[in-house]
PDB file of N, CA and C in Angstrom:
ATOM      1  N   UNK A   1      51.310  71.440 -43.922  1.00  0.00           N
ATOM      2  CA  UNK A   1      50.831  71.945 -45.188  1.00  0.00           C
ATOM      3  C   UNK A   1      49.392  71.498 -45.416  1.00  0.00           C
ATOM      4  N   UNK A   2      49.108  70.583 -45.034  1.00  0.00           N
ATOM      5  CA  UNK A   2      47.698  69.934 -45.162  1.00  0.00           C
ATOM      6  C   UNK A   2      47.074  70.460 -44.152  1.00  0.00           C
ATOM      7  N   UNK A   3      46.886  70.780 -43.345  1.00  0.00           N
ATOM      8  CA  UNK A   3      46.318  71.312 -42.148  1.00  0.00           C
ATOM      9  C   UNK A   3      46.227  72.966 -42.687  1.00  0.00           C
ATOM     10  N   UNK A   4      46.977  73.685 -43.758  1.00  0.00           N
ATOM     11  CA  UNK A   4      46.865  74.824 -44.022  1.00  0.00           C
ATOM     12  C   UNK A   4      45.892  74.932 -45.083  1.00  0.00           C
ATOM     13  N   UNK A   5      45.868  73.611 -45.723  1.00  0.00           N
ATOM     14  CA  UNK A   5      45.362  74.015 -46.975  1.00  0.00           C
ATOM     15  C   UNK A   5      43.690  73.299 -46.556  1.00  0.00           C
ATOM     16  N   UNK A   6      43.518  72.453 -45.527  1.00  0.00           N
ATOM     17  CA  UNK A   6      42.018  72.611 -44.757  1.00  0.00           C
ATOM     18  C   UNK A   6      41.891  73.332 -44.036  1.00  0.00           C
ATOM     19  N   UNK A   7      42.408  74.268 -43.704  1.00  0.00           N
ATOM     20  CA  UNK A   7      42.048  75.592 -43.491  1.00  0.00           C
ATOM     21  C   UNK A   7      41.577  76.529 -44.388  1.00  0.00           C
ATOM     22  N   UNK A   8      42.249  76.506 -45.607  1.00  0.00           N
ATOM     23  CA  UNK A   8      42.240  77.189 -46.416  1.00  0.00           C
ATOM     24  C   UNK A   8      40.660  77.080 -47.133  1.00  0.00           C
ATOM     25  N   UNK A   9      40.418  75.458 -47.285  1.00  0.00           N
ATOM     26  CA  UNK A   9      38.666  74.939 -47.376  1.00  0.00           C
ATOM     27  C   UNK A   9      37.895  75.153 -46.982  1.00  0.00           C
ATOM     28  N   UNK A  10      38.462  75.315 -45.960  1.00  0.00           N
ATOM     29  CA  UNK A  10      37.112  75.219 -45.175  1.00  0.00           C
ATOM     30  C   UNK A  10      36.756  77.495 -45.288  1.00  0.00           C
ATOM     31  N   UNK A  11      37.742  77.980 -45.262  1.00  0.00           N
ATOM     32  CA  UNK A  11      37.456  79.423 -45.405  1.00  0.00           C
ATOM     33  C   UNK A  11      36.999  79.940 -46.508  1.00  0.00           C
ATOM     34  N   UNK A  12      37.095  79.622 -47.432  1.00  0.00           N
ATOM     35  CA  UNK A  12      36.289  78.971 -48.634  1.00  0.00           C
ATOM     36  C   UNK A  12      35.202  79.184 -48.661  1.00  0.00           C
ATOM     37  N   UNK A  13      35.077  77.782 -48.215  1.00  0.00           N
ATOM     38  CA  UNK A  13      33.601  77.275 -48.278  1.00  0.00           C
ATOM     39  C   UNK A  13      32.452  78.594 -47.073  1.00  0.00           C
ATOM     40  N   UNK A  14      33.094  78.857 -46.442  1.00  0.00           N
ATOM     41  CA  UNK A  14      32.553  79.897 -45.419  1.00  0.00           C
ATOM     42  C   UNK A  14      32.295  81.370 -46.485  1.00  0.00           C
ATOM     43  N   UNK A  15      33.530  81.706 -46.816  1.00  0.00           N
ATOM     44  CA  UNK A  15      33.096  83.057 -47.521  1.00  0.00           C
ATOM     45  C   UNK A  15      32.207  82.699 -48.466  1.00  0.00           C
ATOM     46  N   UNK A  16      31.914  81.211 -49.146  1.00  0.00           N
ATOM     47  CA  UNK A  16      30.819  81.703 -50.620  1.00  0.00           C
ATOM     48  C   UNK A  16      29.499  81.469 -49.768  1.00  0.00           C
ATOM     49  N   UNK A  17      29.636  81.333 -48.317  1.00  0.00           N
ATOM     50  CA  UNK A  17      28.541  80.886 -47.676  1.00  0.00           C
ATOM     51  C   UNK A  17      27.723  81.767 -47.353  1.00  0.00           C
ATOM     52  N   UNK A  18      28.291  83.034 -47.342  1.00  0.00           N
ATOM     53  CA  UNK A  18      27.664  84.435 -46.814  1.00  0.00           C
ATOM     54  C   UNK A  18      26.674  84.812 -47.921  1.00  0.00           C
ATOM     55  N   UNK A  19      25.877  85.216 -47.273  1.00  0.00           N
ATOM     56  CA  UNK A  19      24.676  86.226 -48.222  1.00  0.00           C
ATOM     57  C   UNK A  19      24.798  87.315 -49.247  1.00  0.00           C
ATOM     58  N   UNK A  20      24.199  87.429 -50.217  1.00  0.00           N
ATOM     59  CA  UNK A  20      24.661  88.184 -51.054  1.00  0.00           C
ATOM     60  C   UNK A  20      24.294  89.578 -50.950  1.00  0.00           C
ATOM     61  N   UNK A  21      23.372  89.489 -49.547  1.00  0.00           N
ATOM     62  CA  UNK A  21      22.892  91.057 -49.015  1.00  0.00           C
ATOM     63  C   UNK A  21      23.671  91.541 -48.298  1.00  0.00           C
ATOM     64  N   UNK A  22      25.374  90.863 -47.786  1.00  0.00           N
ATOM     65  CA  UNK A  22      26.132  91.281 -46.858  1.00  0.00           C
ATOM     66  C   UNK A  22      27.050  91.377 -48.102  1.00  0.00           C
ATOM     67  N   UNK A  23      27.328  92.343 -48.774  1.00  0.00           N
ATOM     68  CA  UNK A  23      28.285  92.515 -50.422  1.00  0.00           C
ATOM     69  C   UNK A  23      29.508  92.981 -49.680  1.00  0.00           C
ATOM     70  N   UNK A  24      29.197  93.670 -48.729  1.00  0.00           N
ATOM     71  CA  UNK A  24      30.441  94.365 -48.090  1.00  0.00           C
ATOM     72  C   UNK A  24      31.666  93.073 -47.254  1.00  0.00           C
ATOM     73  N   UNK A  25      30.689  92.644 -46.469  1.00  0.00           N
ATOM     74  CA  UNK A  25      31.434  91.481 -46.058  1.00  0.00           C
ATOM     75  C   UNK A  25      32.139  90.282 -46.706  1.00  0.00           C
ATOM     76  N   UNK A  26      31.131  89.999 -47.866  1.00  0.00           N
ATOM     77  CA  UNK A  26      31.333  88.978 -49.016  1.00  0.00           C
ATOM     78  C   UNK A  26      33.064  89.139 -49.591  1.00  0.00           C
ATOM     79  N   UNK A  27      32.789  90.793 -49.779  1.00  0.00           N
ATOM     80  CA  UNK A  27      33.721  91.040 -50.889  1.00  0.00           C
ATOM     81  C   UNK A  27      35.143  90.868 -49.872  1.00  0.00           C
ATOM     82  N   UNK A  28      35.162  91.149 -48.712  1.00  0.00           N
ATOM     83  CA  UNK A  28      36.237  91.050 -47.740  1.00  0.00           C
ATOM     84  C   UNK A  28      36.731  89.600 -47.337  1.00  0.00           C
ATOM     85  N   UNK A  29      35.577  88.679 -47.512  1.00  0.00           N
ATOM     86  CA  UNK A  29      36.253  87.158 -47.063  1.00  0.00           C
ATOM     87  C   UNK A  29      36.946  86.980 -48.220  1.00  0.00           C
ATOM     88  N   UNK A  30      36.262  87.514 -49.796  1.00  0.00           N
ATOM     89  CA  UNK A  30      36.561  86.747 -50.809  1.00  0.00           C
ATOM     90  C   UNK A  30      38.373  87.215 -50.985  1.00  0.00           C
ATOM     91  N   UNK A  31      38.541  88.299 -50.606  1.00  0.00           N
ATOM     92  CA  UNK A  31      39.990  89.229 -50.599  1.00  0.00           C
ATOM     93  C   UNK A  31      40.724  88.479 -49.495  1.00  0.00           C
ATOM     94  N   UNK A  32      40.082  88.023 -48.502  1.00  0.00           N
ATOM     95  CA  UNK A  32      41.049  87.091 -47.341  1.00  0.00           C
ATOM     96  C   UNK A  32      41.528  85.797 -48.262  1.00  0.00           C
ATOM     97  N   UNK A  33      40.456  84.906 -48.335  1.00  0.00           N
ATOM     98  CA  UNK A  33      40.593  84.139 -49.114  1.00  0.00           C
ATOM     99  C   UNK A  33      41.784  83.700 -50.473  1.00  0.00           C
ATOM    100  N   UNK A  34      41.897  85.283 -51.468  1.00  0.00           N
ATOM    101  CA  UNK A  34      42.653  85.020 -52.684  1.00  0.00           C
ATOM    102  C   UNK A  34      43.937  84.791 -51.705  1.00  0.00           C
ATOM    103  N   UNK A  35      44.229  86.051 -50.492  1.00  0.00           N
ATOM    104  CA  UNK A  35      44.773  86.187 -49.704  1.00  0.00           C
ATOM    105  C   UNK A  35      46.075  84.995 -49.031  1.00  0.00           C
ATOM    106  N   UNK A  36      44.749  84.468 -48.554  1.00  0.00           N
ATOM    107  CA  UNK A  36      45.422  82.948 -47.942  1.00  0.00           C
ATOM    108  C   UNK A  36      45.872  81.748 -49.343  1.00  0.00           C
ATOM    109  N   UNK A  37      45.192  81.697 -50.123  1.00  0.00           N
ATOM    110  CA  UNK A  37      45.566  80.848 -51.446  1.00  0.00           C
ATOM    111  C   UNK A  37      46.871  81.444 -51.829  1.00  0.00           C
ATOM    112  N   UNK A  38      46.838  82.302 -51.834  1.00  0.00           N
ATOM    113  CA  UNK A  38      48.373  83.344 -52.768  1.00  0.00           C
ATOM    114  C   UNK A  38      49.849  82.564 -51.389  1.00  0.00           C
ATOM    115  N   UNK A  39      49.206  82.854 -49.955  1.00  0.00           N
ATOM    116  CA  UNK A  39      50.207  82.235 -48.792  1.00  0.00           C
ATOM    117  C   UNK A  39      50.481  80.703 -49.135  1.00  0.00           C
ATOM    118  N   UNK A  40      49.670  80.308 -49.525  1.00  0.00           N
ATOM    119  CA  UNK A  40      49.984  78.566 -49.996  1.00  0.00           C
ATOM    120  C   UNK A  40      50.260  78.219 -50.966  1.00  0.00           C
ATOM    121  N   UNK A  41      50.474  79.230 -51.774  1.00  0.00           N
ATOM    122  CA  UNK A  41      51.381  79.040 -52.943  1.00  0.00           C
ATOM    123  C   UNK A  41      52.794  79.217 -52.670  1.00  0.00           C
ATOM    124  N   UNK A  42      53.112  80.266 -51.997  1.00  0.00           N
ATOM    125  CA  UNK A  42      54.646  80.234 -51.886  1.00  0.00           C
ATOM    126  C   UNK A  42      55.292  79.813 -50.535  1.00  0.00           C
ATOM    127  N   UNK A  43      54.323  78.899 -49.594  1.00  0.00           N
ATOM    128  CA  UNK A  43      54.632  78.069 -49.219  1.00  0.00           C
ATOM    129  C   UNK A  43      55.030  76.771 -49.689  1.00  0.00           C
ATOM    130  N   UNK A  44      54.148  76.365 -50.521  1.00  0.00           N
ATOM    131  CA  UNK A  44      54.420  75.160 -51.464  1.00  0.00           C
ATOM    132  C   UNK A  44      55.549  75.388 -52.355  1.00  0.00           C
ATOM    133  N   UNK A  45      55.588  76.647 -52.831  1.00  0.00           N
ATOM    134  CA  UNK A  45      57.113  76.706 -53.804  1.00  0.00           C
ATOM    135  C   UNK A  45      58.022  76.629 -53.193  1.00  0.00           C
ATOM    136  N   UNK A  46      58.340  77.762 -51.982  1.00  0.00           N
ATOM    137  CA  UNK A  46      59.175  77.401 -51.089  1.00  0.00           C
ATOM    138  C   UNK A  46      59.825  76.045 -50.966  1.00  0.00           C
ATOM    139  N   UNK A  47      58.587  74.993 -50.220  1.00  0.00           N
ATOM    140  CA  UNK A  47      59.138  73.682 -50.297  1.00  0.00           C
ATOM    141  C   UNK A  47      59.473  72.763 -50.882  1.00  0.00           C
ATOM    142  N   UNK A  48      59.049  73.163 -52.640  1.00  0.00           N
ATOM    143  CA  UNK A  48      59.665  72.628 -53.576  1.00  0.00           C
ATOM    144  C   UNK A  48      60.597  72.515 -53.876  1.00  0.00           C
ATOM    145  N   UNK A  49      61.422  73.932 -53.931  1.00  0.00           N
ATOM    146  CA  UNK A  49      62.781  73.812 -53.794  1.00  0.00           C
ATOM    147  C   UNK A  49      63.224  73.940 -53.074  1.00  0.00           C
ATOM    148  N   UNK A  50      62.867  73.553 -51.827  1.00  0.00           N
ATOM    149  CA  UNK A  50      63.942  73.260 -50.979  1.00  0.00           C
ATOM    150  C   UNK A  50      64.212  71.807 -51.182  1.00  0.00           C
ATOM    151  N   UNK A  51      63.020  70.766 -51.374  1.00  0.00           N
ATOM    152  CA  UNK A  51      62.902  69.327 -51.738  1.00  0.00           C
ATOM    153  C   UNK A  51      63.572  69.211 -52.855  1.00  0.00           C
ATOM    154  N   UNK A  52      63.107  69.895 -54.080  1.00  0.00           N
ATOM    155  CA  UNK A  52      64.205  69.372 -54.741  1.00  0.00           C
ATOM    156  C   UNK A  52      65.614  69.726 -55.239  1.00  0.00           C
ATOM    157  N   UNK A  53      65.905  70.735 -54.317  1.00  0.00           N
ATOM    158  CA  UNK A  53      67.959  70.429 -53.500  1.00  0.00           C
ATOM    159  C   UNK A  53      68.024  69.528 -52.892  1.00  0.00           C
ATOM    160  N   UNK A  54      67.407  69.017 -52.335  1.00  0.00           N
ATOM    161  CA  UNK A  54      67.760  67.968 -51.367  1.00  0.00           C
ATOM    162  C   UNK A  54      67.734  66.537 -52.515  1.00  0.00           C
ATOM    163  N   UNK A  55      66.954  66.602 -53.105  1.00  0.00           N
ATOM    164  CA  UNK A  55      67.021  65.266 -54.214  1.00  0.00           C
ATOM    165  C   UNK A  55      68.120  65.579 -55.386  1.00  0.00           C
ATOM    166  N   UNK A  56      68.289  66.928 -55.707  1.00  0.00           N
ATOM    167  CA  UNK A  56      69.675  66.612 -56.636  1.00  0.00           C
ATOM    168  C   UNK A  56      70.929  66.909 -55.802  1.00  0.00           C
ATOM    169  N   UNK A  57      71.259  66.997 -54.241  1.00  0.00           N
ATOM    170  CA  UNK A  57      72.310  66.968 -54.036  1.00  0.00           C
ATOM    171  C   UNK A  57      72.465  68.670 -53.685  1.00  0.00           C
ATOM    172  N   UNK A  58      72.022  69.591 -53.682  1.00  0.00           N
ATOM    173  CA  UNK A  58      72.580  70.572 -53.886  1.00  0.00           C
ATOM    174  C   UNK A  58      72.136  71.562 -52.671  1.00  0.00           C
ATOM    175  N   UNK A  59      72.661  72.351 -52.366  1.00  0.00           N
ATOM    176  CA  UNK A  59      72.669  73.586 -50.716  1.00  0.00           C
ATOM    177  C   UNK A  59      70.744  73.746 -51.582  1.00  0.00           C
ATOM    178  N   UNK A  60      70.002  73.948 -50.158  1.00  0.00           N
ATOM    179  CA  UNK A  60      68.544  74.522 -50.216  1.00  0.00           C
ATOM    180  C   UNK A  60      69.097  76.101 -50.464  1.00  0.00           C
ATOM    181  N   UNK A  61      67.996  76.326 -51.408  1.00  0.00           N
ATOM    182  CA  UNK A  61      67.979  78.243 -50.994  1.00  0.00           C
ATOM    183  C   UNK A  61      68.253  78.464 -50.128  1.00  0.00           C
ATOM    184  N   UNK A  62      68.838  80.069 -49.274  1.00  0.00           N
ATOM    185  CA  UNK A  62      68.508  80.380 -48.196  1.00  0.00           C
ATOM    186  C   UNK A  62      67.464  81.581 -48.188  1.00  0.00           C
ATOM    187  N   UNK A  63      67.790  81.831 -48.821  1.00  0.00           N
ATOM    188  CA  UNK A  63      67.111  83.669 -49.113  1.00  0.00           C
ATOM    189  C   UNK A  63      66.538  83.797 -50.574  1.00  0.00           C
ATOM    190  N   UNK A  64      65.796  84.502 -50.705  1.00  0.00           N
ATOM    191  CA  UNK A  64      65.585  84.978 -51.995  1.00  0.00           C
ATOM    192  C   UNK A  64      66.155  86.027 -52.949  1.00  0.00           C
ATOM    193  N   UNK A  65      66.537  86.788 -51.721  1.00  0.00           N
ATOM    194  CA  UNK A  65      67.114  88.095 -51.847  1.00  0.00           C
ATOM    195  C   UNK A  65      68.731  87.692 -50.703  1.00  0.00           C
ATOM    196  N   UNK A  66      69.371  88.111 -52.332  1.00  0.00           N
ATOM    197  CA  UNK A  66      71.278  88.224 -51.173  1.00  0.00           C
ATOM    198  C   UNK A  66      70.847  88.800 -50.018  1.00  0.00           C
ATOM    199  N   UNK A  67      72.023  88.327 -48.776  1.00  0.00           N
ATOM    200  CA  UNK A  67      71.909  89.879 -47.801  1.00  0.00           C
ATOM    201  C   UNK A  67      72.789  91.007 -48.465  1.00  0.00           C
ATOM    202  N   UNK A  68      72.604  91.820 -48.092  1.00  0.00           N
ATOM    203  CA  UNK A  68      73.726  93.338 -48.259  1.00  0.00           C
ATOM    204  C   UNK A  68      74.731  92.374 -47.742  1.00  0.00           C
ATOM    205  N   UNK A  69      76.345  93.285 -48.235  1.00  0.00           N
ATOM    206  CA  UNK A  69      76.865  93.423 -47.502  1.00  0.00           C
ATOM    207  C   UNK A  69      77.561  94.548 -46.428  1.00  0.00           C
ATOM    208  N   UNK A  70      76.702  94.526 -45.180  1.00  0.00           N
ATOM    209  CA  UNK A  70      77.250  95.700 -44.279  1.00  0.00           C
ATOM    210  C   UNK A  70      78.241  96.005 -44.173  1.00  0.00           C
ATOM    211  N   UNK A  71      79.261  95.271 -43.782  1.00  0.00           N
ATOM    212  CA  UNK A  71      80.648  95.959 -43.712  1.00  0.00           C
ATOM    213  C   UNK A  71      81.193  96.718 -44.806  1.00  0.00           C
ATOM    214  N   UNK A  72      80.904  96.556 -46.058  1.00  0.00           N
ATOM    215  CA  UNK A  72      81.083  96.527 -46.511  1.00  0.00           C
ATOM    216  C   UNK A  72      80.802  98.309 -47.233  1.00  0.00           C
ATOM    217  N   UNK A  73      79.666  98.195 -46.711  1.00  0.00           N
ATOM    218  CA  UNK A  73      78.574  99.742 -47.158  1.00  0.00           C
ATOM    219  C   UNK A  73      79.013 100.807 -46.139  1.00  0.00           C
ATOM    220  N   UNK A  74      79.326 100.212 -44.642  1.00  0.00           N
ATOM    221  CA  UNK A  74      79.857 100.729 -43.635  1.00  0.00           C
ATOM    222  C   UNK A  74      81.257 101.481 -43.800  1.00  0.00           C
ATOM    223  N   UNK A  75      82.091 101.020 -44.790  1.00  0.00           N
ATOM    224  CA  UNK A  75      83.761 100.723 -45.030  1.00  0.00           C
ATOM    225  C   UNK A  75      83.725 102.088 -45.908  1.00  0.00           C
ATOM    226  N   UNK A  76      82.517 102.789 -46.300  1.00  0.00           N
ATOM    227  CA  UNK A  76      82.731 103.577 -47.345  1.00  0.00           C
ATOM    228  C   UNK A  76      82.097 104.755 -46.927  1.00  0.00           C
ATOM    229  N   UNK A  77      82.418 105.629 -47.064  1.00  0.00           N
ATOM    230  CA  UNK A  77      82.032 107.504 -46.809  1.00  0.00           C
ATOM    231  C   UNK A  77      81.485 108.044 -47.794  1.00  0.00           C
ATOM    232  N   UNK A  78      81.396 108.846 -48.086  1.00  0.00           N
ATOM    233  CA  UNK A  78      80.230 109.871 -48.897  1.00  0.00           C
ATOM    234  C   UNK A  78      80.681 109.949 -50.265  1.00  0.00           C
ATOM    235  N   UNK A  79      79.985 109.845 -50.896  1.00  0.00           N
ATOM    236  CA  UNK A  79      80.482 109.478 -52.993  1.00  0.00           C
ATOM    237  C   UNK A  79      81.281 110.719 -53.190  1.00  0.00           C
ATOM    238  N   UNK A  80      82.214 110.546 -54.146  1.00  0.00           N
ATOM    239  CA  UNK A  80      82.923 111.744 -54.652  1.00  0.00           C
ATOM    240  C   UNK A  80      82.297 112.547 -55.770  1.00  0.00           C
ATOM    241  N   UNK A  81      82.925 113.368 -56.540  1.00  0.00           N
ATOM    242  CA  UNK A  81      82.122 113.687 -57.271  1.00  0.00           C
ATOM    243  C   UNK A  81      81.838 113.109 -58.626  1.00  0.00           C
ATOM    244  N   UNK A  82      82.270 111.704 -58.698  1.00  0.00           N
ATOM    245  CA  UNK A  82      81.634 111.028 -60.024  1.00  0.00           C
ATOM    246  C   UNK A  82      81.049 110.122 -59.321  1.00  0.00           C
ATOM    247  N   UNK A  83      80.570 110.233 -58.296  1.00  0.00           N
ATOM    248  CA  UNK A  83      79.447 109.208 -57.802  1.00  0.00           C
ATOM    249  C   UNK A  83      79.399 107.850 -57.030  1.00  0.00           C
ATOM    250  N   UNK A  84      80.839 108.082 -56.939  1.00  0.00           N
ATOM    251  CA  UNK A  84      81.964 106.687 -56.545  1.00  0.00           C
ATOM    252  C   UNK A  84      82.309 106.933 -55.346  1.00  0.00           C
ATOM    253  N   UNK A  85      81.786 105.717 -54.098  1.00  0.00           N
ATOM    254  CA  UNK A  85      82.321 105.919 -52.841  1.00  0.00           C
ATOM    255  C   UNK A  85      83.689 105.732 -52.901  1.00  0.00           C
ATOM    256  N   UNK A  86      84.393 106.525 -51.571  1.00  0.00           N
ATOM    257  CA  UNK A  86      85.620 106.240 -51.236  1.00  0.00           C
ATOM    258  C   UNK A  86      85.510 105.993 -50.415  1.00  0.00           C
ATOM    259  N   UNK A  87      86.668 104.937 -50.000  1.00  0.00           N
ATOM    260  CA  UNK A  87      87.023 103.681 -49.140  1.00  0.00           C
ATOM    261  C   UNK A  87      87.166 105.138 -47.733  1.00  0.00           C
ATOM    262  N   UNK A  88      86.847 104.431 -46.577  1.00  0.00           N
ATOM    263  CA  UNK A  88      87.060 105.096 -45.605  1.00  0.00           C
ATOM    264  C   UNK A  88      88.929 105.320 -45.047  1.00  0.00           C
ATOM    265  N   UNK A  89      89.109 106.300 -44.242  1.00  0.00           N
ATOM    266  CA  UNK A  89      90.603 106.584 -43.774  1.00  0.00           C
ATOM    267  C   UNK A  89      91.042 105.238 -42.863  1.00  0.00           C
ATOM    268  N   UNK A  90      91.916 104.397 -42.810  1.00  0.00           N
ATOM    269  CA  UNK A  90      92.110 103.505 -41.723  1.00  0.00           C
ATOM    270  C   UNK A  90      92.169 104.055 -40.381  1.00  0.00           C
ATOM    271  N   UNK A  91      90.970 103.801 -39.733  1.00  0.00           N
ATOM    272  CA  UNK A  91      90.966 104.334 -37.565  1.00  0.00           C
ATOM    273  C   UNK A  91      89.847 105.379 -37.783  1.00  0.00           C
ATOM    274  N   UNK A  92      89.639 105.864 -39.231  1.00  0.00           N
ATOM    275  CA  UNK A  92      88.410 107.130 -38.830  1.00  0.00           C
ATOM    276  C   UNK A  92      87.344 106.620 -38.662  1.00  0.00           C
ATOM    277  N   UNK A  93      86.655 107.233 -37.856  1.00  0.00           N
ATOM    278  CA  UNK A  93      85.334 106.729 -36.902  1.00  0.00           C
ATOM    279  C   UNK A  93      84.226 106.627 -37.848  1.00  0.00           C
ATOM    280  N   UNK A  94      83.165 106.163 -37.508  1.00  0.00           N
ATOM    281  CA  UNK A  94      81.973 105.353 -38.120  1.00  0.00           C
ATOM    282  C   UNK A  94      80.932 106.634 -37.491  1.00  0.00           C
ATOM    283  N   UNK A  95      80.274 107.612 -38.337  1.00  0.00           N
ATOM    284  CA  UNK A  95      79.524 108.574 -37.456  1.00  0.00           C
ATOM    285  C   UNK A  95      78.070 108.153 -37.240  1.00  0.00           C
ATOM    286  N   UNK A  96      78.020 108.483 -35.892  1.00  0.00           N
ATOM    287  CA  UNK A  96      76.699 107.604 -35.020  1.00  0.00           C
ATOM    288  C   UNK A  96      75.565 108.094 -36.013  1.00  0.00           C
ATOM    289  N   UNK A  97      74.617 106.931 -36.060  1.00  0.00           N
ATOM    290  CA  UNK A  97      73.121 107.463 -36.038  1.00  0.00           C
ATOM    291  C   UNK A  97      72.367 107.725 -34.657  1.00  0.00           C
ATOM    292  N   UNK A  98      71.735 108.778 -35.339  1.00  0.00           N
ATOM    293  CA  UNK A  98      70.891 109.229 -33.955  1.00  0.00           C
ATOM    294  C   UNK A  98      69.595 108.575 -34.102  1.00  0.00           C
TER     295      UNK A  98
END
């Protein structure tokens, strides 16, 4: 994390370093830049909570987002007509994607 975030300085210090006759370029480090700051933010949040599950005892996040559940989406055939899947036939086949 420290090694990201002197990186992050030192790119910095480089983009306000550029000339103000290169506007085109300027404006592109300065967009890398918010860029990489915005990445070390939710790196650092990230590891916040993961640190502090680990200090009250409790499972780290895993995800941010549930997974689906596939089988689940798989198990079901084409909505009826109020919009409501039905459960698939027991043994009827799963039709390929091409």
């Amino acid at each position: 994390m420290l090694q990201y975030l002197e990186i992050l300085t030192r790119f910095l210090t480089a983009a306000f370093e550029l000339s103000a006759s290169q506007h085109t370029l300027w404006q592109f480090a300065l967009l890398a830049a918010i860029g990489l700051a915005g990445g070390a933010v939710l790196v650092y949040a990230r590891t916040s909570l993961v640190l502090a599950a680990l200090v009250f005892g409790a499972r780290p996040p895993e995800r941010i987002v549930p997974p689906r559940d596939i089988a689940r989406l798989l198990s079901q055939s084409a909505p009826d007509a109020a919009g409501k899947p039905q459960p698939r036939a027991p043994g009827a086949g799963v039709p390929a994607v091409a």
